[in-house]
C-alpha atoms as a PDB file:
ATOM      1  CA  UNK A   1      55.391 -34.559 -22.655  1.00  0.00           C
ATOM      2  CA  UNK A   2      54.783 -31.382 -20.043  1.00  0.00           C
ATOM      3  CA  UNK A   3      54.112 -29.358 -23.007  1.00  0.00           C
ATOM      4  CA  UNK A   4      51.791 -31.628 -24.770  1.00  0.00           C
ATOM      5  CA  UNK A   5      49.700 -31.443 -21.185  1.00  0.00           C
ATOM      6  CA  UNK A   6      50.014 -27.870 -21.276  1.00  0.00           C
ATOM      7  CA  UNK A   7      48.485 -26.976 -24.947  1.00  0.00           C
ATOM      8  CA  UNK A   8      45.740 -29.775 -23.743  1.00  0.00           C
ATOM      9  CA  UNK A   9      44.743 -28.122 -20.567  1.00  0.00           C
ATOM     10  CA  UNK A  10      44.295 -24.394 -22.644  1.00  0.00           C
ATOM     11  CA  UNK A  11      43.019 -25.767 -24.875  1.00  0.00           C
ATOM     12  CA  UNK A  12      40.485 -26.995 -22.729  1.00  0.00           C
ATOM     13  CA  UNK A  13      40.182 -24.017 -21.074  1.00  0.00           C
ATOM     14  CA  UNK A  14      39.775 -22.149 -24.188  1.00  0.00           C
ATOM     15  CA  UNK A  15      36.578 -24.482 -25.077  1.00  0.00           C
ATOM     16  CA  UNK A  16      35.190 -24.065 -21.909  1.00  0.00           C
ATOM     17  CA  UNK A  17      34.896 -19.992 -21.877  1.00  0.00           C
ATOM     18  CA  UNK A  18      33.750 -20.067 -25.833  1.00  0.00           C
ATOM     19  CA  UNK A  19      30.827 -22.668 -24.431  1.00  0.00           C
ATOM     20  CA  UNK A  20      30.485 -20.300 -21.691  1.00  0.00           C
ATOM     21  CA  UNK A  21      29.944 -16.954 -23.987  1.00  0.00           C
ATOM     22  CA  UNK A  22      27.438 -19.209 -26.229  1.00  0.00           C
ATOM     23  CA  UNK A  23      25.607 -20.645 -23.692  1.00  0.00           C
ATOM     24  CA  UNK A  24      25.093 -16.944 -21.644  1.00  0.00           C
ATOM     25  CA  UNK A  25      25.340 -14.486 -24.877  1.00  0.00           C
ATOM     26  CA  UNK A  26      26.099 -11.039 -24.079  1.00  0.00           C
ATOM     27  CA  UNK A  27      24.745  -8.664 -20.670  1.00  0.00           C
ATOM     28  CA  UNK A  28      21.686  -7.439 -21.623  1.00  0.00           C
ATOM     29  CA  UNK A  29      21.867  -3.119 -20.997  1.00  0.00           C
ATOM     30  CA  UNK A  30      19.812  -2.032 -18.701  1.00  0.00           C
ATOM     31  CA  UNK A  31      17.382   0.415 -19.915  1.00  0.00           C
ATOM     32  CA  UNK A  32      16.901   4.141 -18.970  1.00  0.00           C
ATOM     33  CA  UNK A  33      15.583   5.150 -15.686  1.00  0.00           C
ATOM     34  CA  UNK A  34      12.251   4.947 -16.203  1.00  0.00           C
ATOM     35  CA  UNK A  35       9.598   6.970 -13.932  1.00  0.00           C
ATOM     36  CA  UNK A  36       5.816   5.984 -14.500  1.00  0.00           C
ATOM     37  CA  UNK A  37       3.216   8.831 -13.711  1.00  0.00           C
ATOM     38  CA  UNK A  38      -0.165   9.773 -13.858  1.00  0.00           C
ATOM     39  CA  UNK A  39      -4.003   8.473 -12.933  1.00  0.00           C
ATOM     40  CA  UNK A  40      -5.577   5.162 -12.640  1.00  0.00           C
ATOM     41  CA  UNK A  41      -5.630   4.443 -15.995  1.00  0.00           C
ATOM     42  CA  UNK A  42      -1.432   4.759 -15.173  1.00  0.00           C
ATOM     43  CA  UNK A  43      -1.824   3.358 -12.043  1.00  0.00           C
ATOM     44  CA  UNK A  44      -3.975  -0.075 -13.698  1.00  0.00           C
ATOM     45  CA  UNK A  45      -7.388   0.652 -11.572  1.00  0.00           C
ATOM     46  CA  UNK A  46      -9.529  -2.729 -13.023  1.00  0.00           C
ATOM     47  CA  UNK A  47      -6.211  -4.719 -13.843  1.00  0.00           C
ATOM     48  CA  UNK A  48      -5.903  -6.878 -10.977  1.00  0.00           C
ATOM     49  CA  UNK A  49      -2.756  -7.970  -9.313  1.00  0.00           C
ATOM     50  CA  UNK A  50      -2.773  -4.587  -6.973  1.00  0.00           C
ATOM     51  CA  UNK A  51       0.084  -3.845  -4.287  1.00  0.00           C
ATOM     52  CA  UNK A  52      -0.904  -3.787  -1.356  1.00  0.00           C
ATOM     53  CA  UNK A  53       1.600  -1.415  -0.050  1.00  0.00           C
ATOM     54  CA  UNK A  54       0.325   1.266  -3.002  1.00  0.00           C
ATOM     55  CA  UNK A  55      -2.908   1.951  -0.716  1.00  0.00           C
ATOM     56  CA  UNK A  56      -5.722   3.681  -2.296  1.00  0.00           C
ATOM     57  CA  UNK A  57      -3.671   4.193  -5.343  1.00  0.00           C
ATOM     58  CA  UNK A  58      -4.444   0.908  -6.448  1.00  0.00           C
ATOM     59  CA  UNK A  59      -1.294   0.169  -8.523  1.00  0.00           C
ATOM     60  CA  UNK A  60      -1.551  -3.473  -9.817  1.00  0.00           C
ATOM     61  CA  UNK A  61       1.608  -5.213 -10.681  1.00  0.00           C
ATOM     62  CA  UNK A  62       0.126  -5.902 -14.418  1.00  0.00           C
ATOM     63  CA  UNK A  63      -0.337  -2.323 -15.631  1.00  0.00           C
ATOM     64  CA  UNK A  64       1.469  -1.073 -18.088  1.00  0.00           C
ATOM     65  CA  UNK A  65       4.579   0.731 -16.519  1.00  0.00           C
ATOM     66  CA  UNK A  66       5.062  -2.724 -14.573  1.00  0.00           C
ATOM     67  CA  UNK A  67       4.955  -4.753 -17.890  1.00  0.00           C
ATOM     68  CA  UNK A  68       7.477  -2.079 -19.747  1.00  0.00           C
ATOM     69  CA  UNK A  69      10.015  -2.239 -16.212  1.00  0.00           C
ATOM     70  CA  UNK A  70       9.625  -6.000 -16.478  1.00  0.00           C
ATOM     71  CA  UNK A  71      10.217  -6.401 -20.068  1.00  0.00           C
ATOM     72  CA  UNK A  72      13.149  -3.463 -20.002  1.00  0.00           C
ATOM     73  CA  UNK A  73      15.015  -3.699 -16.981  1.00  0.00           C
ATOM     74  CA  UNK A  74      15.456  -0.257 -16.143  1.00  0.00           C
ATOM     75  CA  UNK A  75      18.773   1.155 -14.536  1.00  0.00           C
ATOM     76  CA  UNK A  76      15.988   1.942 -11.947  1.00  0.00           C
ATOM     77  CA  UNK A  77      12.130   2.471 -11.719  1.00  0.00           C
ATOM     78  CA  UNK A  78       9.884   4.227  -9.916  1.00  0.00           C
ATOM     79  CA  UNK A  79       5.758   4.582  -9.920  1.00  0.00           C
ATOM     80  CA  UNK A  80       4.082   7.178  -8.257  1.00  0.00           C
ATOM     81  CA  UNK A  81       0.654   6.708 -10.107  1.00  0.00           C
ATOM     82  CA  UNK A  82      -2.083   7.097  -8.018  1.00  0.00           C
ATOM     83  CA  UNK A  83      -6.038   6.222  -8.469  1.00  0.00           C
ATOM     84  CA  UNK A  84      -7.772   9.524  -8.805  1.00  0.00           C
ATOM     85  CA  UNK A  85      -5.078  11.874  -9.681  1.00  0.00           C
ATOM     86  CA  UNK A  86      -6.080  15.451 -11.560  1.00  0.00           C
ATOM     87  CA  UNK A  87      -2.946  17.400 -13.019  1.00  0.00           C
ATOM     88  CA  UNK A  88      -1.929  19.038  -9.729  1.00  0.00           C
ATOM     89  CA  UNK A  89      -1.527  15.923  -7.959  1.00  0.00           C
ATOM     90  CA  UNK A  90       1.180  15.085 -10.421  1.00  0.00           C
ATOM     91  CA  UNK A  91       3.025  18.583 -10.160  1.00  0.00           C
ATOM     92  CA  UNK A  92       2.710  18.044  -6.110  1.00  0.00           C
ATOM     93  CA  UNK A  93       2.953  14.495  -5.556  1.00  0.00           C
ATOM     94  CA  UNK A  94       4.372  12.734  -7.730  1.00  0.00           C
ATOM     95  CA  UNK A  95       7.816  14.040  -9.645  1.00  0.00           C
ATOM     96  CA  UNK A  96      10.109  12.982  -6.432  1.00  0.00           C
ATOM     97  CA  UNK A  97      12.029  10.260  -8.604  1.00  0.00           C
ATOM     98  CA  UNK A  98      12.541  12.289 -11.515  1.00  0.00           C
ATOM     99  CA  UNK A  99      16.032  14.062 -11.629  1.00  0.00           C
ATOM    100  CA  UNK A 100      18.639  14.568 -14.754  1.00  0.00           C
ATOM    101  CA  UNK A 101      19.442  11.116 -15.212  1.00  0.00           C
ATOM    102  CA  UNK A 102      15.683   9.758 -15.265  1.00  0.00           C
ATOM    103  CA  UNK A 103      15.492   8.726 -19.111  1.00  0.00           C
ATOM    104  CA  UNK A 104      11.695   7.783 -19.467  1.00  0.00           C
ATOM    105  CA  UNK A 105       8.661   9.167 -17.959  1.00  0.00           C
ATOM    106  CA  UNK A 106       5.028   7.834 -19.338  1.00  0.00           C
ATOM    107  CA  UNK A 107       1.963   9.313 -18.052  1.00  0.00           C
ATOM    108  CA  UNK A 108      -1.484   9.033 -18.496  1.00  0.00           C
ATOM    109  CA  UNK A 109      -3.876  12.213 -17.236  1.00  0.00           C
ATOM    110  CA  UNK A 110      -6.286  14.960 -17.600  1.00  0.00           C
ATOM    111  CA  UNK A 111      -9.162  12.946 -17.218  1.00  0.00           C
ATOM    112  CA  UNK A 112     -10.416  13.548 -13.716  1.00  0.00           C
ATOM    113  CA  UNK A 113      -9.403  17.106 -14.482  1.00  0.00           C
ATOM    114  CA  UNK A 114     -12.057  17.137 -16.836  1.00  0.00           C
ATOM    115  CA  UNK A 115     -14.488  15.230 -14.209  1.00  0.00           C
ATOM    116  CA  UNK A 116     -13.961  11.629 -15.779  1.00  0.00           C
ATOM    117  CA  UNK A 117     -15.550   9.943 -12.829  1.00  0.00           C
ATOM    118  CA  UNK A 118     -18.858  11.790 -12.901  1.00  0.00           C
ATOM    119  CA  UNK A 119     -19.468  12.188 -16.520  1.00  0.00           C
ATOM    120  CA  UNK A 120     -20.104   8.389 -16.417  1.00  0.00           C
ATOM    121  CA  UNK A 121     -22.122   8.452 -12.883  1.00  0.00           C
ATOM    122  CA  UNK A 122     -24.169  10.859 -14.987  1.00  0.00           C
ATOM    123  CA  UNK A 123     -24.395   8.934 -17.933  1.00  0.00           C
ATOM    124  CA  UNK A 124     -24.925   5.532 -16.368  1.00  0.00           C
ATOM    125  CA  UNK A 125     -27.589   7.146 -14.093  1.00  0.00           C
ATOM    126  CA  UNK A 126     -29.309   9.779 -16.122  1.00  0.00           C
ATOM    127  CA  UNK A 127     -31.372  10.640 -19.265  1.00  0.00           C
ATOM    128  CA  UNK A 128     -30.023  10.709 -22.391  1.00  0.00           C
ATOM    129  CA  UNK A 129     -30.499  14.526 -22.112  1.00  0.00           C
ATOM    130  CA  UNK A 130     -28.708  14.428 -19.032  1.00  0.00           C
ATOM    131  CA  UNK A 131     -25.808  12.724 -20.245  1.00  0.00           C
ATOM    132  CA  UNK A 132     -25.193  14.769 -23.214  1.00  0.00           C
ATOM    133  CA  UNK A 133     -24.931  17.644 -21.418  1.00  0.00           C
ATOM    134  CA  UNK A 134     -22.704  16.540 -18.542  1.00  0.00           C
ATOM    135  CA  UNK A 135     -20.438  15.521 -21.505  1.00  0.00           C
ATOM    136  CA  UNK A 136     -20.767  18.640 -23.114  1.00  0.00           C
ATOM    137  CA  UNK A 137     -19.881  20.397 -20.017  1.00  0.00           C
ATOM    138  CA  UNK A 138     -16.844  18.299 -19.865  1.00  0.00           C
ATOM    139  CA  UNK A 139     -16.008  18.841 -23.736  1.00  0.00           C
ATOM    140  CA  UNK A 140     -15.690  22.396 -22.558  1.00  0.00           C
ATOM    141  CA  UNK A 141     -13.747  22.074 -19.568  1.00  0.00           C
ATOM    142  CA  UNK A 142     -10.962  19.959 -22.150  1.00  0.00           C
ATOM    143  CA  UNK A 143     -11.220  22.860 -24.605  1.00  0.00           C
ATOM    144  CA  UNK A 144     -10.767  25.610 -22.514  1.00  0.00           C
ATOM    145  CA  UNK A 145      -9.216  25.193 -19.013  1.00  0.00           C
ATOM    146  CA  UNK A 146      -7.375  21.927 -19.400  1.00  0.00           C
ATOM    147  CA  UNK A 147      -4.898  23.228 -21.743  1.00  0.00           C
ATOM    148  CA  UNK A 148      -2.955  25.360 -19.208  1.00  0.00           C
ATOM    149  CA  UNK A 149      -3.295  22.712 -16.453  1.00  0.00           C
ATOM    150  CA  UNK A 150      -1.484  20.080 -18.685  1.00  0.00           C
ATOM    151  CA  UNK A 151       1.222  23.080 -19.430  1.00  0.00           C
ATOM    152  CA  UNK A 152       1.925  23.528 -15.804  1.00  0.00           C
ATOM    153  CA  UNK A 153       1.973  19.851 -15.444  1.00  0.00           C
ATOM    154  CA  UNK A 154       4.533  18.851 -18.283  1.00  0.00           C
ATOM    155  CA  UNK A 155       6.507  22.277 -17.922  1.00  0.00           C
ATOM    156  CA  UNK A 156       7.123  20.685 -14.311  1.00  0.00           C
ATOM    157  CA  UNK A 157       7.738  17.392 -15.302  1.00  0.00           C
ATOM    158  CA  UNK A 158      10.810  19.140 -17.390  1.00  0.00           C
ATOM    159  CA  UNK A 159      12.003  21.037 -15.012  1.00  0.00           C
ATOM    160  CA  UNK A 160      12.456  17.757 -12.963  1.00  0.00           C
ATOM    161  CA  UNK A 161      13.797  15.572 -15.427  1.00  0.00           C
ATOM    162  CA  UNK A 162      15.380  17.979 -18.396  1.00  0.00           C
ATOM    163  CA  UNK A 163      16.729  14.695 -20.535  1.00  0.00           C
ATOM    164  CA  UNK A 164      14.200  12.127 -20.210  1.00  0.00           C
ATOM    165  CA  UNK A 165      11.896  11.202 -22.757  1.00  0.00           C
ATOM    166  CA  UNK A 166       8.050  11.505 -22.253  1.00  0.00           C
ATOM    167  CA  UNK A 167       5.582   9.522 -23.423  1.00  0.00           C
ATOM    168  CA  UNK A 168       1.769  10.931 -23.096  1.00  0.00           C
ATOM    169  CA  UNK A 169      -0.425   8.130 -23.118  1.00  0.00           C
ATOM    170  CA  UNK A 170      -4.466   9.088 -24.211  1.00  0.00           C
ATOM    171  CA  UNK A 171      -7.533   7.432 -23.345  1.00  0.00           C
ATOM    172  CA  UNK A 172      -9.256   4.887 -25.474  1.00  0.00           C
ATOM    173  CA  UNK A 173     -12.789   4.857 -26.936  1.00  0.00           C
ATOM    174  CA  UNK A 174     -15.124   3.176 -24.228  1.00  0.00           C
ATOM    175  CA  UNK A 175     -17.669   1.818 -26.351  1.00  0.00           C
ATOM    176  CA  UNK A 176     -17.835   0.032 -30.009  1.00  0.00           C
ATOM    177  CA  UNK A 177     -20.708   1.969 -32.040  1.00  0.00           C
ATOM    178  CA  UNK A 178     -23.151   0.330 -34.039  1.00  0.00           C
ATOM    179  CA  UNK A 179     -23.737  -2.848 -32.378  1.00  0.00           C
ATOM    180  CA  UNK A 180     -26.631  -4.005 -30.890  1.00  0.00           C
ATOM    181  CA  UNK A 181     -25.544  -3.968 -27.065  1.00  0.00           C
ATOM    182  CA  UNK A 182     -27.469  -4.325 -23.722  1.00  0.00           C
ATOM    183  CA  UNK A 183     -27.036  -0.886 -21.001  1.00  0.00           C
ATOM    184  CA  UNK A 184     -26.373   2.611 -22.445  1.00  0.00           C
ATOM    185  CA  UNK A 185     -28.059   3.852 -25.612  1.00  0.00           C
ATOM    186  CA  UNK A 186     -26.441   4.894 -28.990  1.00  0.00           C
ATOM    187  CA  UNK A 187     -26.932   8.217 -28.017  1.00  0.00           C
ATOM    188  CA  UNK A 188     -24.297   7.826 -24.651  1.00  0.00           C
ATOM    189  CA  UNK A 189     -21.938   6.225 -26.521  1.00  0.00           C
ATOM    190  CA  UNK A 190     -21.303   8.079 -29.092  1.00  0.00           C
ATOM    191  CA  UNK A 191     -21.209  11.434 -26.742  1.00  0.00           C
ATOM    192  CA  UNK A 192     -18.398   9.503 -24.234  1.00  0.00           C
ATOM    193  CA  UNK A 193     -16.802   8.533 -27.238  1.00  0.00           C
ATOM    194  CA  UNK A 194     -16.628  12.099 -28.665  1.00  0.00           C
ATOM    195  CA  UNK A 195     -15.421  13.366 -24.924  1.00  0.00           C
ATOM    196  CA  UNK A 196     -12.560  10.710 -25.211  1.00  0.00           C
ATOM    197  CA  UNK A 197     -11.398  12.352 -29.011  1.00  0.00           C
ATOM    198  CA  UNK A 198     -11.664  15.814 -27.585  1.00  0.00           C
ATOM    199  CA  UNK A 199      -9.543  15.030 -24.531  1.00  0.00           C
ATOM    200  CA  UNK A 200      -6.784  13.021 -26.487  1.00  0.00           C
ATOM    201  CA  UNK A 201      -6.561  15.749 -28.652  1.00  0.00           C
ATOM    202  CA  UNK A 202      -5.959  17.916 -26.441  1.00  0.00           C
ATOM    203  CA  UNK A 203      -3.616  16.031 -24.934  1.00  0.00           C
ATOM    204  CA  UNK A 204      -2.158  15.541 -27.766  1.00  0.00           C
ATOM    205  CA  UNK A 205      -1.539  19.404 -29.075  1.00  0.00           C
ATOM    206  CA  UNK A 206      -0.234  19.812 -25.704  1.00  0.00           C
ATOM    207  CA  UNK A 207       2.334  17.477 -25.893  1.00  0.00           C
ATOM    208  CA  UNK A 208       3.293  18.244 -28.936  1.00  0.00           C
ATOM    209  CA  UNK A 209       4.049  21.661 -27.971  1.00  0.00           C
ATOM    210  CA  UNK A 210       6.372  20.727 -25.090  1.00  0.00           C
ATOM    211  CA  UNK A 211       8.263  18.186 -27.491  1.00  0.00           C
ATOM    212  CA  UNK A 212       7.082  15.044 -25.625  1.00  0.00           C
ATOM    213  CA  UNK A 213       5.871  11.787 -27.612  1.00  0.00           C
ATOM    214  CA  UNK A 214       1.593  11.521 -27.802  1.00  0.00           C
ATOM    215  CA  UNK A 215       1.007   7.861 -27.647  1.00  0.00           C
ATOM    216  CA  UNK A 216      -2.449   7.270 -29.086  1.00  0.00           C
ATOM    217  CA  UNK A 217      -4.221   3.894 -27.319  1.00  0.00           C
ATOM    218  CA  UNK A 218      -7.308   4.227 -29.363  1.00  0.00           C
ATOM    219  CA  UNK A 219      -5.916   2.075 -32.343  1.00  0.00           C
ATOM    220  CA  UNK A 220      -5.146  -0.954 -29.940  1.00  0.00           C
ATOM    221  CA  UNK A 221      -8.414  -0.527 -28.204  1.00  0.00           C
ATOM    222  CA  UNK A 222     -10.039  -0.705 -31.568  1.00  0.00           C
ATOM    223  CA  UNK A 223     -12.717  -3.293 -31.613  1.00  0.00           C
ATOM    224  CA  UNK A 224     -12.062  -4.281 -28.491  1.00  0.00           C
ATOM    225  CA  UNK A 225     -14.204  -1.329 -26.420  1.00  0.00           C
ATOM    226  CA  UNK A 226     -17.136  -2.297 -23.936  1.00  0.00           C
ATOM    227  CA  UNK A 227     -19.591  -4.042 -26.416  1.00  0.00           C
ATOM    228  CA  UNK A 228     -17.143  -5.283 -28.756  1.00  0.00           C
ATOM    229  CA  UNK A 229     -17.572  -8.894 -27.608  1.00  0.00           C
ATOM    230  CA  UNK A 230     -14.001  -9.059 -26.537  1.00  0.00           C
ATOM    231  CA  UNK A 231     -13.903  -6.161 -24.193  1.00  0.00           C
ATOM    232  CA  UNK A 232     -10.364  -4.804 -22.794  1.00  0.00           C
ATOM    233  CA  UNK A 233     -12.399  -2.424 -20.111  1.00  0.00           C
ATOM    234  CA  UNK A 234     -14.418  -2.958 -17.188  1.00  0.00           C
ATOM    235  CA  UNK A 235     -18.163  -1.713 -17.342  1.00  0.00           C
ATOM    236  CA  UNK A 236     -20.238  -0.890 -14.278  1.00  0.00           C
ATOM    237  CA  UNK A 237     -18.345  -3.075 -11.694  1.00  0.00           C
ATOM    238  CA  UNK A 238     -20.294  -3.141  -8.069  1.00  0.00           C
ATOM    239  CA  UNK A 239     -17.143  -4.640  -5.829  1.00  0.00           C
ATOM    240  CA  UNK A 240     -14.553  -2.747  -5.870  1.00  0.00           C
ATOM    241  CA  UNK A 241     -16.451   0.300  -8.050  1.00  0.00           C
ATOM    242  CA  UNK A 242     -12.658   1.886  -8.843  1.00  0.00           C
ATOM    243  CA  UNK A 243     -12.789  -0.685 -11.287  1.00  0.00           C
ATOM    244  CA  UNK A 244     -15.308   0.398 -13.005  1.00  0.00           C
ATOM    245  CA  UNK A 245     -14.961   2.156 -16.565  1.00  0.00           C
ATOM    246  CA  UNK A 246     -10.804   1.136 -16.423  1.00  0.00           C
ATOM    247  CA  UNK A 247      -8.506  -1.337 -18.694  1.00  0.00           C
ATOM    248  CA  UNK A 248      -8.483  -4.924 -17.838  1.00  0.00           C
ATOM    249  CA  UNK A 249      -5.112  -6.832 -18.084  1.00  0.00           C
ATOM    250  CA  UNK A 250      -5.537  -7.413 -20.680  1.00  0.00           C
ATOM    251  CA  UNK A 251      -6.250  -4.115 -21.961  1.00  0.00           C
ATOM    252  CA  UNK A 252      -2.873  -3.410 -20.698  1.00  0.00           C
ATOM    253  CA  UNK A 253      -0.764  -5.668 -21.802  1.00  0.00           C
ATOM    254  CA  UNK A 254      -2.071  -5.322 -25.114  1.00  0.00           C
ATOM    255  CA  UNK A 255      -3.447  -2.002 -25.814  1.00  0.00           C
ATOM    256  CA  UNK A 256      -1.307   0.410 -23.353  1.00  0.00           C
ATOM    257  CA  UNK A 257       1.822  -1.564 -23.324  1.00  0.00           C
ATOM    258  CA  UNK A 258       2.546  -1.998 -27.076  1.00  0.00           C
ATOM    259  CA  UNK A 259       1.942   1.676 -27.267  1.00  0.00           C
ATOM    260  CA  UNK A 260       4.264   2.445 -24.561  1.00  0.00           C
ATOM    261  CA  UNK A 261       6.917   0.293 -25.968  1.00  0.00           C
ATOM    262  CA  UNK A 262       6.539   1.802 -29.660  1.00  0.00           C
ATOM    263  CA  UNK A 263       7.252   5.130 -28.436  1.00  0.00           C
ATOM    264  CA  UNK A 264      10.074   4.640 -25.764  1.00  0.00           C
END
């Protein structure tokens, strides 16, 4: 009779861990240490949901390094994005995390190197003439003098963190050509829209050449630029202005983070 009991009572134990691994599967790994870097476009500038304690960095809590650490669960994570940032303000503010056993780093810069911010004060506020040339100016500044900036910038980023894997994220088109659309002529558009293919290229060659992972936004942005009808950027925004000419949310979550999450 005792050993009837016995063989019920494992075997009741027995059913109760098997429901127990069915019900709560496997641990999910956590994923690599993951370090996000770079500008406001990194930082989510124009995605809402900011922390407060980020300052005039204006992280938000929706941009796309938050979305990949949410969706990932890194070992650990750490974002020192910052609204603004040029290439040097990476290599001097912003590679504290990264050590040996940080295993992603994403980035997004070069930008406001190339004077971001006031090719589109010029263009929103100038002649056509004007416009073209500030952009032009620009284009050359990308060519020629950005180049060894982004060198410094990712040879540092190495240095720091000599097994991680780095993803380079570009900028997207800002406007949809050939539509009829109220603000900026035809001939602005398509000059920003050449400056942002001659600054992800360059990004991308430089990259390339430092064996880090180009991740190319302007696919997901695709038909969905300012005058698309279902924009995923900001245009001229008066309160806060920061926001102005940056990703939405939801150009985020579904044109940086997919992206992001394809190459890591």
């Amino acid at each position: 009779m005792r050993r009837v009991r016995s063989l019920s009572v494992l075997a009741t134990l027995a059913l109760a861990i098997m429901f127990s691994l069915v019900l709560t599967g496997p641990a999910q790994a956590a994923g690599p240490a993951y370090v996000a870097l770079g500008d406001s476009y990194s930082a989510g500038n124009g995605a809402g949901n900011y922390d407060s304690s980020s300052g005039d960095c204006h992280r938000s809590l929706s941009a796309y390094p938050y979305l990949w650490k949410n969706a990932h669960a890194p070992s650990s994570f750490a974002d020192t994005s910052c609204s603004g940032a040029v290439t040097t303000d990476v290599t001097n503010n912003q590679l504290g995390p990264l050590n040996s056993a940080t295993g992603l780093v994403s980035l997004t810069i070069g930008g406001n190197d190339a004077g971001f911010a006031d090719v589109m004060t010029t263009c929103v506020t100038g002649s056509d003439t004007t416009c073209v040339n500030r952009v032009a100016q620009a284009e050359t500044y990308a060519q020629n003098t950005l180049p060894a900036r982004l060198d410094a910038t990712y040879n540092a980023i190495r240095a720091k963190a000599p097994n991680a894997k780095v993803v380079v994220l570009g900028y997207p088109h800002m406007y949809t050509l050939n539509v009829l659309c109220v603000g900026l002529s035809d001939t602005k558009h398509r000059k920003i829209d050449e400056a942002s293919d001659v600054i992800d290229s360059v990004i991308a060659a430089r990259a390339a050449a430092h064996g880090f992972v180009f991740g190319d936004v302007r696919t997901t942005f695709n038909s969905h630029e300012l005058c698309s009808g279902d924009d995923w950027l900001h245009s001229l925004v008066v309160s806060p202005s920061w926001e102005s000419y940056h990703p939405t949310a939801t150009g985020h979550s579904s044109g940086y983070y997919p992206v992001l999450n394809a190459n890591s």
